[in-house]
Protein backbone atom coordinates (compact mmCIF):
# COMPACT_ATOMS: atom_id res chain seq x y z
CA UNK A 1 111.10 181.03 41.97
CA UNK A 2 109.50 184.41 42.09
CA UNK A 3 109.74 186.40 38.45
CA UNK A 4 111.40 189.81 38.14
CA UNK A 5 109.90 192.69 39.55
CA UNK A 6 109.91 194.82 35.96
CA UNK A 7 107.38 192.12 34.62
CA UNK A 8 105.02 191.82 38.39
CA UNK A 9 104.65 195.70 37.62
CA UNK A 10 103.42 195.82 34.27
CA UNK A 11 100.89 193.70 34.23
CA UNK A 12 99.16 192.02 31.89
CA UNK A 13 102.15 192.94 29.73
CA UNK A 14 104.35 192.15 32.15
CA UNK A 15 103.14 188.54 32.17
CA UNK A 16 103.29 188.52 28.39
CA UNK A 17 106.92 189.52 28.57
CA UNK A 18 107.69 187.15 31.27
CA UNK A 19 106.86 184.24 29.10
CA UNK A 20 108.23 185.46 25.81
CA UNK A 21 111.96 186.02 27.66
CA UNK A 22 111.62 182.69 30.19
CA UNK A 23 110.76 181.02 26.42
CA UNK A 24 113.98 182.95 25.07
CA UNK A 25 116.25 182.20 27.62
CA UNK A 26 115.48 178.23 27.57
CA UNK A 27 115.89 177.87 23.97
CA UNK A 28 118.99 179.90 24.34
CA UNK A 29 120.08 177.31 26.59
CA UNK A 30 118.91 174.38 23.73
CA UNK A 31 120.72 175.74 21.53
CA UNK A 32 124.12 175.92 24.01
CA UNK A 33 122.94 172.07 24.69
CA UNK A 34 121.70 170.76 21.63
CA UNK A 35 122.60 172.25 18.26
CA UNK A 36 120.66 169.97 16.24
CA UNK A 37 117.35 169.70 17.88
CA UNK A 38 115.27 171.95 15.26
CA UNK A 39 112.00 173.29 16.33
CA UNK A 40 111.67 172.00 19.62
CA UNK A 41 108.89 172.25 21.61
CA UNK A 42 108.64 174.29 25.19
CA UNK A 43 106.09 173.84 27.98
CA UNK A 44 105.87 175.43 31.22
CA UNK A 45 104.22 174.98 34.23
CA UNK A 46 104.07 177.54 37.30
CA UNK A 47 102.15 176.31 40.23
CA UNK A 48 101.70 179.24 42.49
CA UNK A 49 98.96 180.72 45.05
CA UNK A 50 97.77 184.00 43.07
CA UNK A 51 95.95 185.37 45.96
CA UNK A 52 98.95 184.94 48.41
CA UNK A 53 101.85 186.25 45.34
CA UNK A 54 99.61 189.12 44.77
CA UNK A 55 99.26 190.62 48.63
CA UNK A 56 102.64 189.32 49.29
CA UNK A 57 103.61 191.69 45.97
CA UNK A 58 101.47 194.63 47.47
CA UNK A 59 102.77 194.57 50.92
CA UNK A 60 106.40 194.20 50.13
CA UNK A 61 105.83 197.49 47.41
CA UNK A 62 106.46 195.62 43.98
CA UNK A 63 102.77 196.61 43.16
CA UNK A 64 100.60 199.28 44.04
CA UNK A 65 97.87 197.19 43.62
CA UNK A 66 97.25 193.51 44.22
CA UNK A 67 95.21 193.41 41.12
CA UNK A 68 98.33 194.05 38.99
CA UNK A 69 99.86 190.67 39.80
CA UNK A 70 96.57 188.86 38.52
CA UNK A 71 96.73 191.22 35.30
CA UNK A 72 100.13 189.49 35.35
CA UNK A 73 98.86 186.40 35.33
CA UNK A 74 96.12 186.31 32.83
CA UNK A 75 98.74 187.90 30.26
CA UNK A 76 101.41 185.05 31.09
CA UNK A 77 98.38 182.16 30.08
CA UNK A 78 97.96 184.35 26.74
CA UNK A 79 101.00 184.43 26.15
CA UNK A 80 101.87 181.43 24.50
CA UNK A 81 99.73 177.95 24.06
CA UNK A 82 101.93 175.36 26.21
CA UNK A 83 102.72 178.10 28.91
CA UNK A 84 100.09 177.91 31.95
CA UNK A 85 100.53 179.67 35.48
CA UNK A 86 98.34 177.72 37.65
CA UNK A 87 96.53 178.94 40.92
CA UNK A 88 96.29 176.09 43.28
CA UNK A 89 95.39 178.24 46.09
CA UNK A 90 96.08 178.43 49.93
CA UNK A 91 98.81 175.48 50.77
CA UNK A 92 101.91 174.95 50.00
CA UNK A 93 101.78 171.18 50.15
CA UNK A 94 99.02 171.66 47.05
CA UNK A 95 101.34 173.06 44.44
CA UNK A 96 104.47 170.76 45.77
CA UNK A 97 102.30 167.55 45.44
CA UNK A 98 101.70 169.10 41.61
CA UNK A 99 105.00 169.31 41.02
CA UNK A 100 106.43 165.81 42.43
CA UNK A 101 104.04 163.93 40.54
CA UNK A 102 104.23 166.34 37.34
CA UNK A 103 108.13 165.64 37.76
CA UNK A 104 108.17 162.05 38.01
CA UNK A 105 105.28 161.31 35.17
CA UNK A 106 108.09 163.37 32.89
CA UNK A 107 111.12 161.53 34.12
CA UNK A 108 110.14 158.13 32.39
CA UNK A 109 108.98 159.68 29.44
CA UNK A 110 110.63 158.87 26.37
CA UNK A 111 109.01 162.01 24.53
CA UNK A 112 110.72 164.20 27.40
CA UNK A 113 114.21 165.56 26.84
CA UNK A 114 114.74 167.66 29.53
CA UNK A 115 113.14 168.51 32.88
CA UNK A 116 113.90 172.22 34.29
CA UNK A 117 112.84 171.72 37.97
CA UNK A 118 112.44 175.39 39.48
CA UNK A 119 112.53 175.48 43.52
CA UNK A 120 115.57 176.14 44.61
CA UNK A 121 114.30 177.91 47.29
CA UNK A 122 112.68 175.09 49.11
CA UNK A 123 114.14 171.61 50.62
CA UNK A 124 111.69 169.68 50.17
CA UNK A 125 112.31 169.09 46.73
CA UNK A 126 115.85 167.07 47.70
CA UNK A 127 113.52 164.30 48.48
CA UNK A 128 112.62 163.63 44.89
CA UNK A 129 116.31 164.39 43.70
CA UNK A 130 117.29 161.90 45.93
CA UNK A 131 115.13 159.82 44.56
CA UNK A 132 116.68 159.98 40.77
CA UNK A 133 120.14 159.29 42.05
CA UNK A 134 119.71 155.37 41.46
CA UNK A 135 119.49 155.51 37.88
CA UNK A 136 121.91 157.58 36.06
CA UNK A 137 119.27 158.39 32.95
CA UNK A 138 117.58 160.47 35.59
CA UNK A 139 120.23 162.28 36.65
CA UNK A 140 120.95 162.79 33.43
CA UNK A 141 117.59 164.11 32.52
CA UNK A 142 117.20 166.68 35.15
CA UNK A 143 118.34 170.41 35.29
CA UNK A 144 118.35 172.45 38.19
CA UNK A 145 116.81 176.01 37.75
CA UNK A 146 118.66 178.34 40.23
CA UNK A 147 116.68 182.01 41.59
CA UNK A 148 117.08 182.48 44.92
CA UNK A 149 120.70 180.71 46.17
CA UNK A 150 119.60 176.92 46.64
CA UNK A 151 118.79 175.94 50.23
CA UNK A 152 121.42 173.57 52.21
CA UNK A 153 120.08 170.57 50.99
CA UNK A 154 119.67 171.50 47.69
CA UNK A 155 122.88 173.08 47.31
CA UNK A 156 124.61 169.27 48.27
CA UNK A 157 122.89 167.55 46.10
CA UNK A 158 123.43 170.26 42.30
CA UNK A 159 126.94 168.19 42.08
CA UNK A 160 124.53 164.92 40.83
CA UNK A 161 122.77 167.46 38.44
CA UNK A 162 123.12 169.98 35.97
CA UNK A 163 122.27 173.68 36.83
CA UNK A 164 120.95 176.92 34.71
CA UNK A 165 120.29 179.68 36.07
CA UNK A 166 118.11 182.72 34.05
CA UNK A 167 118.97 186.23 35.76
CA UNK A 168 116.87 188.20 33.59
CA UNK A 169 113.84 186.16 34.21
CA UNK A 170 113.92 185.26 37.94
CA UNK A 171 114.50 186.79 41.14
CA UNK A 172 118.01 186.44 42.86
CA UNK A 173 115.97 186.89 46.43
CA UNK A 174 112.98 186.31 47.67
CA UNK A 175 110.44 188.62 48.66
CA UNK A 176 110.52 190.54 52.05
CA UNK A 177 106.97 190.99 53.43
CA UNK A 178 107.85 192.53 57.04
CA UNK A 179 110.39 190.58 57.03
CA UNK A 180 109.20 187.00 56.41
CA UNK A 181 109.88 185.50 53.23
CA UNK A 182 107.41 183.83 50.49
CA UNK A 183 107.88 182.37 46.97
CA UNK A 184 105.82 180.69 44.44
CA UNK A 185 107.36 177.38 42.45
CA UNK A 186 107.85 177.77 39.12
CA UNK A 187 108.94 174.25 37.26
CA UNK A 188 109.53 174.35 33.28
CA UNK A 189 109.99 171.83 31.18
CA UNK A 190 111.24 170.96 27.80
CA UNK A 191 109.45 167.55 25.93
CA UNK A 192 111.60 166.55 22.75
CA UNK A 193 110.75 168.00 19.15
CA UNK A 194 107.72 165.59 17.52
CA UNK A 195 109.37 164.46 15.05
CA UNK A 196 110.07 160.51 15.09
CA UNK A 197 112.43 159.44 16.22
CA UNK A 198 114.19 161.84 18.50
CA UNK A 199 117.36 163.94 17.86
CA UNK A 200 120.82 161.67 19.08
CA UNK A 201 121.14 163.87 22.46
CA UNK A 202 118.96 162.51 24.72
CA UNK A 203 119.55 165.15 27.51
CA UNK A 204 120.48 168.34 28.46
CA UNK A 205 123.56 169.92 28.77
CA UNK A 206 124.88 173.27 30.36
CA UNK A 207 125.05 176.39 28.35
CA UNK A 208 127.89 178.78 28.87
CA UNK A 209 125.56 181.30 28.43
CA UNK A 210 122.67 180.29 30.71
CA UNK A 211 124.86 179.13 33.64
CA UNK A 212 126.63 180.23 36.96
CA UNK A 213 130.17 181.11 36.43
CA UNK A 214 132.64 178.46 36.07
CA UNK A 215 134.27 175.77 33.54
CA UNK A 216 131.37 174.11 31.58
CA UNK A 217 131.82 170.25 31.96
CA UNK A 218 130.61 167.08 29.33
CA UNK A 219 127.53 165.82 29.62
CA UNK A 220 126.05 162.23 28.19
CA UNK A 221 124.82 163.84 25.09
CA UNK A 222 128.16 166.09 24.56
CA UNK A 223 130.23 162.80 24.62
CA UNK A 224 128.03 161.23 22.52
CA UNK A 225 127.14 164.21 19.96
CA UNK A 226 128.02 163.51 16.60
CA UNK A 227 129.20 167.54 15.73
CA UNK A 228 132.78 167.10 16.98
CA UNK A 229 133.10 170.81 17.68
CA UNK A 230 130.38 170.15 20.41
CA UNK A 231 132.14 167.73 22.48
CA UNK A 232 135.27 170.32 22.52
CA UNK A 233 133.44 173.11 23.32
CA UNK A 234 132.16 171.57 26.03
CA UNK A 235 134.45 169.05 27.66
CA UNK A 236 136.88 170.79 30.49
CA UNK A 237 139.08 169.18 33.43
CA UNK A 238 137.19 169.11 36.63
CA UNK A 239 138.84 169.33 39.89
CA UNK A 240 136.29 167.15 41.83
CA UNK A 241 135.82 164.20 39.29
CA UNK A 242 137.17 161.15 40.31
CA UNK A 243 140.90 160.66 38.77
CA UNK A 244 140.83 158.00 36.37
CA UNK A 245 144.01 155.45 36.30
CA UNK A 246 146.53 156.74 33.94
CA UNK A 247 147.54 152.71 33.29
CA UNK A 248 144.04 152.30 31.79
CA UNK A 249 143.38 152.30 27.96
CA UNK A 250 141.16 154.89 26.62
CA UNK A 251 138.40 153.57 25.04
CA UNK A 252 137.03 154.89 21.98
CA UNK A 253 133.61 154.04 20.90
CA UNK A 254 132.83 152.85 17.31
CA UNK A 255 130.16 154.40 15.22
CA UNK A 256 128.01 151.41 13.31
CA UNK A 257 124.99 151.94 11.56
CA UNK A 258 121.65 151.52 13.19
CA UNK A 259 119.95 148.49 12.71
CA UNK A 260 116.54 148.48 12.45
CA UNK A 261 113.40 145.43 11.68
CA UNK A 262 110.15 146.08 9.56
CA UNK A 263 108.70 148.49 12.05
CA UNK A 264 111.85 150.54 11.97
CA UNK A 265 112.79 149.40 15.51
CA UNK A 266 116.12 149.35 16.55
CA UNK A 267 117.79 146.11 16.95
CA UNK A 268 121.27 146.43 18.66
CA UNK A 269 123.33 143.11 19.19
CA UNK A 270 123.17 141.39 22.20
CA UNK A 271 125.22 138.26 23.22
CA UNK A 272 123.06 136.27 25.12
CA UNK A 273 125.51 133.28 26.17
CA UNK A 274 127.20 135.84 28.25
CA UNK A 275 127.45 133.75 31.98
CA UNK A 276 124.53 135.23 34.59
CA UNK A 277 128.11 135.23 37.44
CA UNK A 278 129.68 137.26 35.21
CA UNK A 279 126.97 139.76 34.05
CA UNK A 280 127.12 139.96 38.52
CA UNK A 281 130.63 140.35 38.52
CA UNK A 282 131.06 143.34 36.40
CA UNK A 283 127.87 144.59 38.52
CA UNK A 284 129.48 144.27 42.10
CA UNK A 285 132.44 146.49 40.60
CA UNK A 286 129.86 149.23 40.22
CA UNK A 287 131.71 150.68 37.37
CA UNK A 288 130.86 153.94 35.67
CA UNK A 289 129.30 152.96 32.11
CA UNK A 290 129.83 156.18 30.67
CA UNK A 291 133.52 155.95 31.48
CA UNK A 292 134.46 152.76 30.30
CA UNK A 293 132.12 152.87 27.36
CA UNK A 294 132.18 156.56 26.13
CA UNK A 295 135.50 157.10 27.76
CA UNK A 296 134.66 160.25 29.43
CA UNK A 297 132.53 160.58 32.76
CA UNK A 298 131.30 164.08 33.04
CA UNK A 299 129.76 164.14 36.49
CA UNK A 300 131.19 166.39 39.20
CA UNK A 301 131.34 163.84 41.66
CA UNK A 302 130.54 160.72 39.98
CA UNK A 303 129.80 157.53 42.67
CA UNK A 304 130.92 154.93 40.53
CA UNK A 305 134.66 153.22 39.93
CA UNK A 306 136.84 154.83 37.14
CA UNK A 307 139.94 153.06 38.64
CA UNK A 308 139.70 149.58 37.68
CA UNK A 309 141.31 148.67 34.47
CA UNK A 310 139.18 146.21 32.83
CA UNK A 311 140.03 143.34 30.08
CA UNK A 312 138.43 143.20 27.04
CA UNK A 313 135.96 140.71 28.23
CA UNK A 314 134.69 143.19 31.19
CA UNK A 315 133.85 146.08 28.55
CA UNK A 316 132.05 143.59 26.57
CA UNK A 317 130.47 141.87 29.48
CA UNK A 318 129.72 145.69 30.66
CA UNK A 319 128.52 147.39 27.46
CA UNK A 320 125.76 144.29 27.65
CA UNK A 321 125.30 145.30 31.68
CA UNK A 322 124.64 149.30 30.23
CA UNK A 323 121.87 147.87 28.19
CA UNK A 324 120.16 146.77 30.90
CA UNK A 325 119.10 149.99 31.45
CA UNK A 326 116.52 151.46 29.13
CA UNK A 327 117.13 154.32 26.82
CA UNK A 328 114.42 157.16 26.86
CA UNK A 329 113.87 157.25 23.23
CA UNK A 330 113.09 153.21 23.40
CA UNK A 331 113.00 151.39 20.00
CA UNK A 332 113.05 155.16 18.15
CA UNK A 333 116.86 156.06 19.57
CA UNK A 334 118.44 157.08 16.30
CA UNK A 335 121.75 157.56 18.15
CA UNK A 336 124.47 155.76 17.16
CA UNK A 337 126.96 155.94 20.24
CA UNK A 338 124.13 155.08 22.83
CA UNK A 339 125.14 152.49 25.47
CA UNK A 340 121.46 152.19 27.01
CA UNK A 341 118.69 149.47 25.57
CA UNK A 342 116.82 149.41 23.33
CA UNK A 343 114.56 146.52 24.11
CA UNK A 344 114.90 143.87 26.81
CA UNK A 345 118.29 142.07 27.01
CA UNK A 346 115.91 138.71 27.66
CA UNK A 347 114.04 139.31 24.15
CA UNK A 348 111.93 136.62 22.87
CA UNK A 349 110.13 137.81 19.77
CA UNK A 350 107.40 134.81 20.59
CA UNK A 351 106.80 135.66 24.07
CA UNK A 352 105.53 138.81 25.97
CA UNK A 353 107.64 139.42 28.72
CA UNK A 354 110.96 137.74 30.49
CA UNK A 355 111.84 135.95 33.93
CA UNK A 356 111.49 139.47 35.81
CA UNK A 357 107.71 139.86 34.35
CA UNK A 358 106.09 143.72 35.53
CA UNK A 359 109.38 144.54 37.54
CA UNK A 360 111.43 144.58 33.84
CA UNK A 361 112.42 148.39 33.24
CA UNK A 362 111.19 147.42 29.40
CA UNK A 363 108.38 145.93 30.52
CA UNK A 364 104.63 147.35 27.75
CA UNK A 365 107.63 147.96 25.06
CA UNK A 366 110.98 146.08 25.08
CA UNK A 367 109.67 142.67 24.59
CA UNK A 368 108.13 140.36 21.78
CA UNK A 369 110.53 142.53 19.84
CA UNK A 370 110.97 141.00 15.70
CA UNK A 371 115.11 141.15 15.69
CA UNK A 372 115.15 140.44 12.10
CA UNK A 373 117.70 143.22 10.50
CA UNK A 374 115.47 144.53 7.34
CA UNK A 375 117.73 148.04 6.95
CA UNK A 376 120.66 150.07 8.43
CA UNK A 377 120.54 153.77 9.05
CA UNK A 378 124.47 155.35 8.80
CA UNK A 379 124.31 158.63 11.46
């Protein structure tokens, strides 16, 4: 991701500008994604070699002087507190290695709404995107920053993820030195407000006015906003999603109050006589939670069954499968229509930890959990 020429030129203010419109243009997209997050907080990261950007600049005549793109850089890092552009000198591998394990420290983090992974110029970054595909909270959690058109690999794998691109901020081609190409990484992202607990949406969603042409489609946190006019704005037919069977009921999800115990965790019910064979039943079908439980999948091309027309007993045996998985915002999730869990499904209050011990996706949180009801919270 390489930044617009207008700002490389001008220097220190160029850098200044940079950040102020790259800030703009992400909380334009926020606000496209998720009207009621007030106050949100932004940090960026841009892991680049400065020496390399700047004579690459000079030769390719962006800059008359390679000192202009450091100028550039300094004014970027004064810009604003939680934006930093990083020199991690000669190597790629250096600010890739950065990035992969900046990227996956932020993709279990409860605190973190939103990552905005910038490289769509490079390959190598499908290996950690392939990597998220097992667990659909990370797909869900992940937004693909488009400058230059995304590489092959890349380019399969944006129909898992969501995409923005920013036009006014980045480059829509690379640079030309003598006709080889270079460009920097640049990888933004967005933790959640600080206030406790978190806003209902739980991840981002595309912005009609951030994105590549096209019809906008329904994300987890559209389906599961509570502003109604949201979930119409955003929810359109798709021509590569899966075709669900007509014969199957719609399901529409109730809206209960959030329970919560002295230390204003939540406390969801969980029926814990359901059978172990048929918790693995409902699991071999692979079905698509979000589907059967929201009762609209808004993935491109989703991988799992919207065909199957399950009883009564599967959803329930299912919605207790969906909180298997944990929810980002843990014990704090202060949304009413989330399917994800809150705390271990194998929850002993008296007892740290469950038959699956350190390989428990709850395990340090989700257990010895009180599940005595003190209050409700109606959302």
């Amino acid at each position: 991701m390489i930044f617009e020429d207008k700002f490389l030129q001008n220097g220190e203010q160029g850098g200044k500008d940079a950040a102020h419109q790259l800030d703009a243009a992400i909380r334009g997209h926020i606000m496209g994604a998720f009207p009621h997050i007030k106050g949100a907080k932004i940090m960026t990261r841009v892991y680049a070699n400065v020496k390399g950007l700047a004579e690459a600049c000079f030769r390719s005549g962006i800059t008359d002087n390679p000192a202009v793109v450091q100028e550039f850089v300094r004014g970027f890092n004064e810009s604003k507190a939680l934006f930093d552009f990083i020199d991690v000198g000669v190597g790629k591998d250096r600010a890739d290695g950065k990035i992969t394990e900046l990227f996956k420290h932020h993709l279990d983090d409860c605190h973190c709404h939103q990552i905005f992974l910038g490289g769509s110029h490079d390959n190598g970054y499908a290996r950690i995107l392939e990597e998220s595909l097992s667990r659909e909270d990370h797909q869900e959690k992940v937004t693909l920053l488009e400058g230059v058109p995304f590489e092959r690999e890349l380019k399969e794998l944006t129909r898992y993820f969501q995409r923005a691109k920013f036009p006014t901020v980045f480059r829509e081609n690379k640079i030309n030195v003598n006709h080889q190409t270079w460009a920097p990484v640049v990888r933004p992202y967005k933790p959640t407000s600080p206030d406790i607990p978190p806003p209902p949406g739980l991840f981002a969603t595309r912005s009609a006015s951030s994105l590549d042409p096209g019809s906008p489609k329904p994300t987890y946190s559209s389906i599961t906003a509570k502003a109604p006019t949201t979930v119409r704005a955003s929810i359109s037919a798709s021509a590569t999603s899966p075709a669900p069977n007509p014969t199957a009921p719609v399901f529409t999800p109730s809206v209960n109050p959030i329970k919560r115990n002295r230390q204003g965790q939540r406390i969801d019910d969980y029926d814990k006589t359901i059978p172990a064979h048929e918790i693995n039943k409902i699991k071999e079908k692979k079905l698509c939670n979000v589907h059967y439980l929201l009762g609209e999948c808004y993935r491109d091309l989703c991988s799992h069954d919207h065909s199957y027309t399950p009883s009564e007993r599967d959803r329930k045996v299912l919605a207790h499968v969906a909180r298997m998985t944990p929810c980002h915002s843990r014990t704090a999730c202060d949304n009413p229509k989330c399917i994800y869990g809150h705390r271990c499904t194998q929850n002993d209050p008296k007892k740290d930890g469950c038959y699956y011990g350190e390989t428990c996706h709850f395990w340090g949180w989700g257990h010895m959990i009180d599940e005595e009801v003190v209050k409700t919270t109606k959302v």
